[in-house]
C-alpha atoms as a PDB file:
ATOM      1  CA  UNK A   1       3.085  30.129-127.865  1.00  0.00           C
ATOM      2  CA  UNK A   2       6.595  29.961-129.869  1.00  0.00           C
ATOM      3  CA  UNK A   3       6.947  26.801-132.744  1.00  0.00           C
ATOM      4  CA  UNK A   4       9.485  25.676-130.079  1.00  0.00           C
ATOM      5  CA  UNK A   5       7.338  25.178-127.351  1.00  0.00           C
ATOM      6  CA  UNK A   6       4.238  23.713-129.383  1.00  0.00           C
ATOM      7  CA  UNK A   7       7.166  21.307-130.583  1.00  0.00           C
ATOM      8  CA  UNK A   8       8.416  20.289-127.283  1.00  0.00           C
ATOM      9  CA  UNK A   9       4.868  19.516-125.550  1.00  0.00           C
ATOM     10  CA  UNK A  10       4.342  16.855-129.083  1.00  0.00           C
ATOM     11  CA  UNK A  11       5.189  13.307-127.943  1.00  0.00           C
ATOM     12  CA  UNK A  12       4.601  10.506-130.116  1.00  0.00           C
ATOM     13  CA  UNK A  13       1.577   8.267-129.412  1.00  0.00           C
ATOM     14  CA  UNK A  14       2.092   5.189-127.805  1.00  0.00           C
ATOM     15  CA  UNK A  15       3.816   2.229-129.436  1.00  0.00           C
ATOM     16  CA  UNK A  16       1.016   0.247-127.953  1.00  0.00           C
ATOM     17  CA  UNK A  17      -1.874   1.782-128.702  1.00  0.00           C
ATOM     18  CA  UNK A  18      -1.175   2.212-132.353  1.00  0.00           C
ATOM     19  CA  UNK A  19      -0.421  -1.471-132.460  1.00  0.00           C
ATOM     20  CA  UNK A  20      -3.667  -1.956-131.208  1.00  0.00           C
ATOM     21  CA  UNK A  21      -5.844   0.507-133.198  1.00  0.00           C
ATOM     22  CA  UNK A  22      -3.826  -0.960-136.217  1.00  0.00           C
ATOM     23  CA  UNK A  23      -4.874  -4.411-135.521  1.00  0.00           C
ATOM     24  CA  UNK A  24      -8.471  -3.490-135.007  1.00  0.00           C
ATOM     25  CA  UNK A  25      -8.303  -1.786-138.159  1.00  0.00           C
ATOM     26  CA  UNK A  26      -7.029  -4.632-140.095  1.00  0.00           C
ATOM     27  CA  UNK A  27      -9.439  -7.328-138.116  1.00  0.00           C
ATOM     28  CA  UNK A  28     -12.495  -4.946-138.626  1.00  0.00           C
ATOM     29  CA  UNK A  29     -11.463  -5.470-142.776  1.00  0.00           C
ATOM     30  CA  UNK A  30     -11.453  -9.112-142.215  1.00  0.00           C
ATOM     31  CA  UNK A  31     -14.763  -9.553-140.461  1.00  0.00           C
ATOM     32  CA  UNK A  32     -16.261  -6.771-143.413  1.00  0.00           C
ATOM     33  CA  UNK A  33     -15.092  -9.360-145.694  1.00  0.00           C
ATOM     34  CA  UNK A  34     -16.998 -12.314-143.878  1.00  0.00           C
ATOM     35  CA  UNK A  35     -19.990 -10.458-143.232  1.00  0.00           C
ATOM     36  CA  UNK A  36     -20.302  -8.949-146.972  1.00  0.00           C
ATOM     37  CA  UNK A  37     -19.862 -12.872-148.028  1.00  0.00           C
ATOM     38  CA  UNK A  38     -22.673 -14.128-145.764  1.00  0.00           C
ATOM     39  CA  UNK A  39     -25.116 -10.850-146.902  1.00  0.00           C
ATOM     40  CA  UNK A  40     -24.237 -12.323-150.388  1.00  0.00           C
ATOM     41  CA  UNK A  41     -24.881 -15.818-149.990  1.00  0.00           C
ATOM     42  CA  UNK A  42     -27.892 -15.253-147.527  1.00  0.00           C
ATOM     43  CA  UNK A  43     -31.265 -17.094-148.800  1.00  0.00           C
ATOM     44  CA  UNK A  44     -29.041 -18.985-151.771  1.00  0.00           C
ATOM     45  CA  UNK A  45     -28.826 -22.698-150.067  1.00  0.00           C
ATOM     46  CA  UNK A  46     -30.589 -24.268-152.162  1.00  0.00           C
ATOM     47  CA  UNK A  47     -31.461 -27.323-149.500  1.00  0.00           C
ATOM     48  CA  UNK A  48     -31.704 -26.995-145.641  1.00  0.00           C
ATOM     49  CA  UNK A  49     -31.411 -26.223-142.886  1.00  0.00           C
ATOM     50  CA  UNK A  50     -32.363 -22.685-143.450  1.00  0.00           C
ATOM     51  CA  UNK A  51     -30.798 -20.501-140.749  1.00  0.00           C
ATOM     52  CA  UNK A  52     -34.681 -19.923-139.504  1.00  0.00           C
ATOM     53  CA  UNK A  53     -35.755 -23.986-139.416  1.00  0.00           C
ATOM     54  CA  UNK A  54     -32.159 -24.419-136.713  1.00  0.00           C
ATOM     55  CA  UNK A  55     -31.218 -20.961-135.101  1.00  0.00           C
ATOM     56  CA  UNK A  56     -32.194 -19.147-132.083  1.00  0.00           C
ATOM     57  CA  UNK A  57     -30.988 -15.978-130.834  1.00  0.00           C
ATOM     58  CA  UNK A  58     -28.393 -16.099-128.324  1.00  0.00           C
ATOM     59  CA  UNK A  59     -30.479 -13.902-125.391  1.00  0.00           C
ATOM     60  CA  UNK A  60     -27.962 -15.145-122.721  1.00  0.00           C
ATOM     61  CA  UNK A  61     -24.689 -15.453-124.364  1.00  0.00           C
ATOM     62  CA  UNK A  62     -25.266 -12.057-125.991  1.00  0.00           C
ATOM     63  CA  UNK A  63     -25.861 -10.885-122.393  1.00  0.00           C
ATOM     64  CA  UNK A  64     -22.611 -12.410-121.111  1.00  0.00           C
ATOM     65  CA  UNK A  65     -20.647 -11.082-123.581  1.00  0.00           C
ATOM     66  CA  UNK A  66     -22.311  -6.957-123.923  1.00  0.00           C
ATOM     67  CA  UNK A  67     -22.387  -7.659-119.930  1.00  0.00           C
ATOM     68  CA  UNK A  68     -18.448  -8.618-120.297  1.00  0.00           C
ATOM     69  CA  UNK A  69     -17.741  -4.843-121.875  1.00  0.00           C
ATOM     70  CA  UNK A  70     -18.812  -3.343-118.289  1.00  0.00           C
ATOM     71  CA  UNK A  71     -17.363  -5.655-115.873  1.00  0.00           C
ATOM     72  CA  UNK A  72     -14.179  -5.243-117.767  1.00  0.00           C
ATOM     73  CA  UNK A  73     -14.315  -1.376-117.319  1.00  0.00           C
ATOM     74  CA  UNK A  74     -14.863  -1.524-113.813  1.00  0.00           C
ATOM     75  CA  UNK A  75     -12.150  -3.873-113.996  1.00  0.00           C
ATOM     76  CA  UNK A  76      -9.623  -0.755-115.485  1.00  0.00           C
ATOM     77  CA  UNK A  77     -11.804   1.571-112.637  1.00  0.00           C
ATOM     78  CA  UNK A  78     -10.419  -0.359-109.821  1.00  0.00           C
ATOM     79  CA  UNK A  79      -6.553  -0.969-111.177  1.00  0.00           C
ATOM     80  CA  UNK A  80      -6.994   2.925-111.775  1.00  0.00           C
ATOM     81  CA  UNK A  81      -7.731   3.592-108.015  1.00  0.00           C
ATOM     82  CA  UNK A  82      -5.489   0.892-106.267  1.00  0.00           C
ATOM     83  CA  UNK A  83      -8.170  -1.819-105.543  1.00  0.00           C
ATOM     84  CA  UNK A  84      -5.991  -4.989-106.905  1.00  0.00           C
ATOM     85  CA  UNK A  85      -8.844  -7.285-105.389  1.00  0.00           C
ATOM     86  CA  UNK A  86     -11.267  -5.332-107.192  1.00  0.00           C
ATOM     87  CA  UNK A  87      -9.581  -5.409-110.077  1.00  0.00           C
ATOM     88  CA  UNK A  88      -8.749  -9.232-109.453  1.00  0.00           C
ATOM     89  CA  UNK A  89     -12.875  -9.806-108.889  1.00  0.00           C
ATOM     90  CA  UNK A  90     -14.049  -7.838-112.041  1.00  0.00           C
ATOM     91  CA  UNK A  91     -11.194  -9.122-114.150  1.00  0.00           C
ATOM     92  CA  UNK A  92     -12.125 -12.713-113.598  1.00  0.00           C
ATOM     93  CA  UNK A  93     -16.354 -12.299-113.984  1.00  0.00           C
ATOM     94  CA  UNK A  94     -15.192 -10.958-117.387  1.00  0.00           C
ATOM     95  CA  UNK A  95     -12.803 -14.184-118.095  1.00  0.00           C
ATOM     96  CA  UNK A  96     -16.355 -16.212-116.979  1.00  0.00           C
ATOM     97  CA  UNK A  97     -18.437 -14.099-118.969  1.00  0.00           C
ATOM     98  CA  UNK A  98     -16.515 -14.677-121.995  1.00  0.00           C
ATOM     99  CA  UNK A  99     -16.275 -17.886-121.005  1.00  0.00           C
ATOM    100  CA  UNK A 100     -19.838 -19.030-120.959  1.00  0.00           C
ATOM    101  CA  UNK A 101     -20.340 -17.292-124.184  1.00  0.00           C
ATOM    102  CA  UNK A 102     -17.652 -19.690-125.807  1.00  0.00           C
ATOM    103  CA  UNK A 103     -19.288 -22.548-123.809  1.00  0.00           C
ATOM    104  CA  UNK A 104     -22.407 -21.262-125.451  1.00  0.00           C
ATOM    105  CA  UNK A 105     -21.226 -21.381-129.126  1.00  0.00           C
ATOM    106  CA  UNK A 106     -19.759 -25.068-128.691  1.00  0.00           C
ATOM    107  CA  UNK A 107     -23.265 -26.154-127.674  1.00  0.00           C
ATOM    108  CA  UNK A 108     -24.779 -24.520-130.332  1.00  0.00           C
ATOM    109  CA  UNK A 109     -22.878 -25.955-132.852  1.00  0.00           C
ATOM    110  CA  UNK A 110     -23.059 -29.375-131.420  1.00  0.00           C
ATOM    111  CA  UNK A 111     -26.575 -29.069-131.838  1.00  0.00           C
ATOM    112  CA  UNK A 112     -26.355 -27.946-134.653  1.00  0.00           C
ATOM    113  CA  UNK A 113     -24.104 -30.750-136.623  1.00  0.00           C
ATOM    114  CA  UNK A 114     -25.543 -33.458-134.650  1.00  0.00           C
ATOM    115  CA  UNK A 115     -29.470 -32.642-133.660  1.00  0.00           C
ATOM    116  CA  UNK A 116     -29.502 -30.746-136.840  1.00  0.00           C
ATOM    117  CA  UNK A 117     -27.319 -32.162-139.745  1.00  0.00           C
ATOM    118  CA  UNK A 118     -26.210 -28.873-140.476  1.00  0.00           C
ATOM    119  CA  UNK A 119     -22.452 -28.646-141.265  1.00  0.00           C
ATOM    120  CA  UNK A 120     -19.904 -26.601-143.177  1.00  0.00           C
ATOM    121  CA  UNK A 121     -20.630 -28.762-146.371  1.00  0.00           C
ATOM    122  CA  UNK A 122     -24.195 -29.153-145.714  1.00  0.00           C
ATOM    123  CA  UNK A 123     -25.553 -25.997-147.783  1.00  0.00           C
ATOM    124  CA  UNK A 124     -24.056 -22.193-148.579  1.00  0.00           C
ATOM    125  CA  UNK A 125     -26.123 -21.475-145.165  1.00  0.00           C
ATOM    126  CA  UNK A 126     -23.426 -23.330-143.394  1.00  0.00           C
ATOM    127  CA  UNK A 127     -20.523 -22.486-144.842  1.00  0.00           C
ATOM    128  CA  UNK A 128     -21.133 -19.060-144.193  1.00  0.00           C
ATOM    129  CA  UNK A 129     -22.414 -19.449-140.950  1.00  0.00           C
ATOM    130  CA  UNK A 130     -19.642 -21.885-139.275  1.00  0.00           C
ATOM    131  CA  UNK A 131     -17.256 -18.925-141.172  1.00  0.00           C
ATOM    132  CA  UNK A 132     -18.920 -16.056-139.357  1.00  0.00           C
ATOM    133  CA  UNK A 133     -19.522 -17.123-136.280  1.00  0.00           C
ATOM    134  CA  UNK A 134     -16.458 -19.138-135.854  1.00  0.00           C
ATOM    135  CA  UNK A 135     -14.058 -16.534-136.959  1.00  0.00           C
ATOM    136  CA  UNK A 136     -15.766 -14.375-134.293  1.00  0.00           C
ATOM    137  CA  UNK A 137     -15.019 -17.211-130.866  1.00  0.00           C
ATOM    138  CA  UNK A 138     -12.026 -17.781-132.208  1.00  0.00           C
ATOM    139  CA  UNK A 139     -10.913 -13.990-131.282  1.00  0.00           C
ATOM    140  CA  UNK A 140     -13.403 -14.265-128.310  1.00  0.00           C
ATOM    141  CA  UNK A 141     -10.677 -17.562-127.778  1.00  0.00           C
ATOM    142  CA  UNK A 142      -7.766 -15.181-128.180  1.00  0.00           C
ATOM    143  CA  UNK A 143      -8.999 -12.540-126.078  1.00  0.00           C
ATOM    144  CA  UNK A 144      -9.796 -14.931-123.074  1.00  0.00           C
ATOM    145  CA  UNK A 145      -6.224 -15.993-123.286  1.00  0.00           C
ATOM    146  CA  UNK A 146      -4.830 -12.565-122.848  1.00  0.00           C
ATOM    147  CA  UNK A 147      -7.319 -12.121-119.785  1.00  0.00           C
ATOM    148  CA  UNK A 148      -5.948 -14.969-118.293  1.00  0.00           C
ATOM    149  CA  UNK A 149      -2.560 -14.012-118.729  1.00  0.00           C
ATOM    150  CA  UNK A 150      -3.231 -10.760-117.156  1.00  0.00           C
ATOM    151  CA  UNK A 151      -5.383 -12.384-114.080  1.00  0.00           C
ATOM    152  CA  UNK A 152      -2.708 -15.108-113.836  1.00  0.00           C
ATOM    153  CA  UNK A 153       0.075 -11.887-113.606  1.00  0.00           C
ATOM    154  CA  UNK A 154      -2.326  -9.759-110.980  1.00  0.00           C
ATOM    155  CA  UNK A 155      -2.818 -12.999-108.780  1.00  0.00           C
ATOM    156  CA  UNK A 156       1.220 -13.291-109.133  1.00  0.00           C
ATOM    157  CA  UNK A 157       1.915  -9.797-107.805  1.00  0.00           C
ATOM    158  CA  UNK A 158       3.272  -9.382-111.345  1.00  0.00           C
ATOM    159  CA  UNK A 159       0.369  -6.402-112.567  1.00  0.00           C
ATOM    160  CA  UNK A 160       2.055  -2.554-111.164  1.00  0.00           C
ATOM    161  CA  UNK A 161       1.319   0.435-112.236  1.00  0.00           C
ATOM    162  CA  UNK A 162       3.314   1.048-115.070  1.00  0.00           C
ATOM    163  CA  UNK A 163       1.037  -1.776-116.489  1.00  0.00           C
ATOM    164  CA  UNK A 164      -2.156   0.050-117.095  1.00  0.00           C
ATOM    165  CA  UNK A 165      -1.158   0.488-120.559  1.00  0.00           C
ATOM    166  CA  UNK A 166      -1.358  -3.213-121.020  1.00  0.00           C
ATOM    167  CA  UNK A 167      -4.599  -3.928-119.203  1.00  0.00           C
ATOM    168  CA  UNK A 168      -5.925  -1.014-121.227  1.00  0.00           C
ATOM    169  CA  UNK A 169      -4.997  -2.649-124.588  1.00  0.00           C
ATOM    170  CA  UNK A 170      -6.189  -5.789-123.515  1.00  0.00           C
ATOM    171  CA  UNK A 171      -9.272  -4.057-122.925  1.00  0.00           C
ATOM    172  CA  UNK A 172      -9.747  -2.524-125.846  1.00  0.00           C
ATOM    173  CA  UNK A 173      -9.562  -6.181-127.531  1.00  0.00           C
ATOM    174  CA  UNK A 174     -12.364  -7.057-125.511  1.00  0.00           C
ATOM    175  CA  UNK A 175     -14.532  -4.029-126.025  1.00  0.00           C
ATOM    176  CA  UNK A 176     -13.937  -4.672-130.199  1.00  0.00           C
ATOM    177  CA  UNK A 177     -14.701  -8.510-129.934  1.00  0.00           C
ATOM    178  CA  UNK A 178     -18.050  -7.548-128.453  1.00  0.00           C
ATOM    179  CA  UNK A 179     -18.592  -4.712-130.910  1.00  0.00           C
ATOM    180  CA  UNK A 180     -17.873  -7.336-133.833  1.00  0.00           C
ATOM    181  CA  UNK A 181     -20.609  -9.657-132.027  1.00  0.00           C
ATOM    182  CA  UNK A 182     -23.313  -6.630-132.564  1.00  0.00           C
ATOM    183  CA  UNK A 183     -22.978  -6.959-136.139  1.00  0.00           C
ATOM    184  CA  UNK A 184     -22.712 -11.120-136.232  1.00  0.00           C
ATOM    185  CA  UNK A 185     -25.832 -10.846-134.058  1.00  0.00           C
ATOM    186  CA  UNK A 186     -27.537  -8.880-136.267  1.00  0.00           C
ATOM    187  CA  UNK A 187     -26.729 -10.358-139.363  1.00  0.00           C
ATOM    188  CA  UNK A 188     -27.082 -13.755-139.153  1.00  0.00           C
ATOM    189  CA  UNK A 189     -29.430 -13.877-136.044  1.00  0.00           C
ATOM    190  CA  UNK A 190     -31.868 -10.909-136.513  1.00  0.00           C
ATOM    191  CA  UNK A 191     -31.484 -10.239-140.492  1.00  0.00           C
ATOM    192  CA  UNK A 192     -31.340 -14.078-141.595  1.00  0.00           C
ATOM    193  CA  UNK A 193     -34.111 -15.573-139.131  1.00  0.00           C
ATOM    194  CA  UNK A 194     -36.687 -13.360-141.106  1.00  0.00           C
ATOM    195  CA  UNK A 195     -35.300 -13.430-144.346  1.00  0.00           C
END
């Protein structure tokens, strides 16, 4: 094969997707950031609550949200082979899914701050914490709105084929806001509870 031809099969990558690789680069920085800071800080409140005396892990909402990653992927399988009410069906368990999970973190915090006393100026424990965790819903927040744009488009007749790009991206969103919740899970549910 000739320099010429290797040349001419080279396209550039997609606008898109290196939009969206560089913004999960640069998020993936920010959440380092927040979870280094909570490491740091873990065990040095010097009153409670202590994260073990209020927290529980999150069995469900951790469930809805890993489960979201799959429903979400069968979501692309169907777009990918035509099924626009299959896509429509998985697209919108995901948008519940994700849903709950938010539902989920503003009952846990209610509880929290009024059961519990425990707010962002409360102890170091908190101000970590409501950090963390609420950095992470908020992009849980985002991504639901871009699901719902995309439903609300499908349900439109809006969503063709030259859209799987989009739906992909979205996806990908998704699939790192759940990725970031293995690491908040672990940290301040797992590592914290028993430290």
């Amino acid at each position: 094969m000739s320099t010429a031809e290797a040349t001419s099969d080279w396209k550039l990558p997609s606008q898109r997707k290196v939009g969206m690789i560089s913004l999960i680069i640069t998020e993936s920085a920010l959440f380092t950031i927040f979870v280094v800071a909570y490491l740091f800080y873990m065990g040095k409140s010097l009153n409670g609550p202590y994260p073990y005396q209020v927290l529980h892990l999150p069995i469900w909402a951790s469930f809805a949200l890993f489960g979201s990653s799959v429903t979400i992927w069968f979501a692309e399988k169907a777009l990918h082979k035509g099924s626009k009410i299959g896509f429509n069906i998985w697209w919108l368990i995901t948008i519940l899914m994700g849903a709950y999970f938010v539902y989920f973190t503003a009952e846990e915090w209610y509880h929290l701050i009024y059961k519990e006393g425990l707010t962002i100026s409360t102890n170091v424990f908190g101000s970590t914490f409501y950090a963390l965790v609420g950095l992470h819903v908020s992009h849980v927040i985002v991504g639901l709105v871009l699901l719902t744009i995309v439903f609300v488009s499908s349900l439109r007749g809006k969503l063709h084929h030259d859209h799987h790009e989009h739906v992909e991206m979205v996806s990908w969103y998704w699939h790192f806001v759940d990725a970031i919740w293995v690491v908040v899970l672990l940290v301040v549910y797992i590592i914290s509870l028993n430290y």
